[in-house]
C-alpha atoms as a PDB file:
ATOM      1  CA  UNK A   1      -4.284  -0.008  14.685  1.00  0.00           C
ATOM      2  CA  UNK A   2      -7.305   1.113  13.335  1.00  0.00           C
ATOM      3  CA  UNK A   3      -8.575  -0.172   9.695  1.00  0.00           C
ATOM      4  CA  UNK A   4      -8.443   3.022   7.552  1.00  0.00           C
ATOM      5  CA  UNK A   5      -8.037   1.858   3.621  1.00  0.00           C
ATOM      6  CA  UNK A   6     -10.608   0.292   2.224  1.00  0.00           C
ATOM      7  CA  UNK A   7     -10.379  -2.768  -0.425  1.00  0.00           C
ATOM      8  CA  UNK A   8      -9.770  -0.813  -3.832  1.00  0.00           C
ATOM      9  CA  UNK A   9      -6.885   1.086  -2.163  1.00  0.00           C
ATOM     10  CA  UNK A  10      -5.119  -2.462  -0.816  1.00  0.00           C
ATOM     11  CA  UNK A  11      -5.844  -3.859  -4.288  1.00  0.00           C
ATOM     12  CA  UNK A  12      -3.882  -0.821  -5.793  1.00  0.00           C
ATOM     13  CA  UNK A  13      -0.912  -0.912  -3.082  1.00  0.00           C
ATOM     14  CA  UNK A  14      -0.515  -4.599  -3.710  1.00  0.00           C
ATOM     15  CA  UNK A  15      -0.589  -4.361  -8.010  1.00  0.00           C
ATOM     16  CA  UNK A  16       2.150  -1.016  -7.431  1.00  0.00           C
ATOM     17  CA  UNK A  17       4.254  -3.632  -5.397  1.00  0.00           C
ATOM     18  CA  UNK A  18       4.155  -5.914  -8.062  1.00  0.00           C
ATOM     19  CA  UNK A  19       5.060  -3.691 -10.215  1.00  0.00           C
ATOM     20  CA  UNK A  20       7.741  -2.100  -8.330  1.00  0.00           C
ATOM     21  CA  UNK A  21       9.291  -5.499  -7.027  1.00  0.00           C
ATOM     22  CA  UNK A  22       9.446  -6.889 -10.924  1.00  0.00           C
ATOM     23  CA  UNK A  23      10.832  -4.007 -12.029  1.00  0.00           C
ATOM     24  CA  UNK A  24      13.972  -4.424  -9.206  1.00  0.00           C
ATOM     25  CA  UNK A  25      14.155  -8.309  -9.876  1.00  0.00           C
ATOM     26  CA  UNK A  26      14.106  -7.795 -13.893  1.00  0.00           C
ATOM     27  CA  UNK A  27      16.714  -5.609 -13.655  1.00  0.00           C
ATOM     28  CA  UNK A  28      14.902  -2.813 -15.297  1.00  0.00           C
ATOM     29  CA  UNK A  29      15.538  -0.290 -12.064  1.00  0.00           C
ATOM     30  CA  UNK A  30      18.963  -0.468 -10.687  1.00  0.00           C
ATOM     31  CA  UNK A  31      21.114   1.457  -8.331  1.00  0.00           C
ATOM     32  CA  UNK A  32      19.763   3.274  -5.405  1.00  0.00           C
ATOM     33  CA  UNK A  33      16.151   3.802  -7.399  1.00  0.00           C
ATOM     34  CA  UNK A  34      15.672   0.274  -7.456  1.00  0.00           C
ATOM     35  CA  UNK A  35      15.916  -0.221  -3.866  1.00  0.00           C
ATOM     36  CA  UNK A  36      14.110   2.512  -2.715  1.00  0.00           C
ATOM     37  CA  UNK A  37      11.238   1.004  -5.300  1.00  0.00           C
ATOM     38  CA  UNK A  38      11.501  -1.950  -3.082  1.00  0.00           C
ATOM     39  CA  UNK A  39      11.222  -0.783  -0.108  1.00  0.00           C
ATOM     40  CA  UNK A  40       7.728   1.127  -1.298  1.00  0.00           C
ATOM     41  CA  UNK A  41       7.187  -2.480  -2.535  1.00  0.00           C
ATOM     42  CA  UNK A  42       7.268  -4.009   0.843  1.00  0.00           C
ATOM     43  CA  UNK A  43       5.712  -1.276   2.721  1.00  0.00           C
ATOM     44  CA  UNK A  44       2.445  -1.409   0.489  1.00  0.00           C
ATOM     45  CA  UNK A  45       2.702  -4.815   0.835  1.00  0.00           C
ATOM     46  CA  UNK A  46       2.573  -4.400   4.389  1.00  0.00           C
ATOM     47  CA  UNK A  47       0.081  -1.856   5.073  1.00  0.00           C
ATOM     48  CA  UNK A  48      -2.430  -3.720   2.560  1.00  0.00           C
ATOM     49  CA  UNK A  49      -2.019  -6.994   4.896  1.00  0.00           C
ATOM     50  CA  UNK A  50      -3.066  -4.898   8.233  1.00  0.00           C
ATOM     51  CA  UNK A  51      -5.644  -2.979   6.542  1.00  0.00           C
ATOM     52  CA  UNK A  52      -3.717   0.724   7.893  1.00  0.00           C
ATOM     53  CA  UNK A  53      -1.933   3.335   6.849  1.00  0.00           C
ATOM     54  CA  UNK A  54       0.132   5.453   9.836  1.00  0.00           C
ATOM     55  CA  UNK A  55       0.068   8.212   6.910  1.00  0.00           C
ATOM     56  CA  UNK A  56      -3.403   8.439   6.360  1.00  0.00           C
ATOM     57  CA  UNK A  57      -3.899   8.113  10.208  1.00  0.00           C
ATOM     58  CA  UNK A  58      -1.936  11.085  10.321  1.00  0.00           C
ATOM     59  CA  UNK A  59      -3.821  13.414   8.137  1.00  0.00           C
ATOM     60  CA  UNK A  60      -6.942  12.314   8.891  1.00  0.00           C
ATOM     61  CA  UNK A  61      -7.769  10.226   5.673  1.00  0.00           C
ATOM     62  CA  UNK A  62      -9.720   6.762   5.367  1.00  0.00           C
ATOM     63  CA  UNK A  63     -10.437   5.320   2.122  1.00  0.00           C
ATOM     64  CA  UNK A  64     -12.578   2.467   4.725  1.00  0.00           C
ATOM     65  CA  UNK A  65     -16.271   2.083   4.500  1.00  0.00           C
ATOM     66  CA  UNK A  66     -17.823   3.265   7.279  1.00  0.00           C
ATOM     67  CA  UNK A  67     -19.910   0.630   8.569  1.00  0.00           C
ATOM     68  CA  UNK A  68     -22.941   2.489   9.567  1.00  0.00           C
ATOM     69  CA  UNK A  69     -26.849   1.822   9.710  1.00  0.00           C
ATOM     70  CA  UNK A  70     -28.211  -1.254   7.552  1.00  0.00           C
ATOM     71  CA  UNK A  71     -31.400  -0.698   5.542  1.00  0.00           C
END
């Protein structure tokens, strides 16, 4: 897959899974909610560890520096 998120947008997915998963564990969330929140958990978890999003590959988006010419 290619890279297409670049290192503020991984930082943010990975903080929001945080959040989400302590929210589940502290019993804050319940119910369906709370899994659902922790499945978001482990799929930003996921896509900040490869670097890709199959969403943003779908519309087009990349939040990834584009490594072009060096000064």
């Amino acid at each position: 897959m290619k890279k297409n998120m670049g290192s503020a947008d991984r930082i943010i997915r990975v903080i929001l899974a945080i959040v989400f998963a302590a929210l589940y564990f502290t019993g804050t969330v319940t119910g369906t909610l709370g899994i659902v929140l922790l499945v978001f958990a482990g799929v930003f978890i996921l896509t900040s560890l490869i670097s890709s999003c199959p969403l943003y590959s779908i519309f087009g988006i990349s939040t990834c520096p584009i490594d072009g010419k060096k000064a």
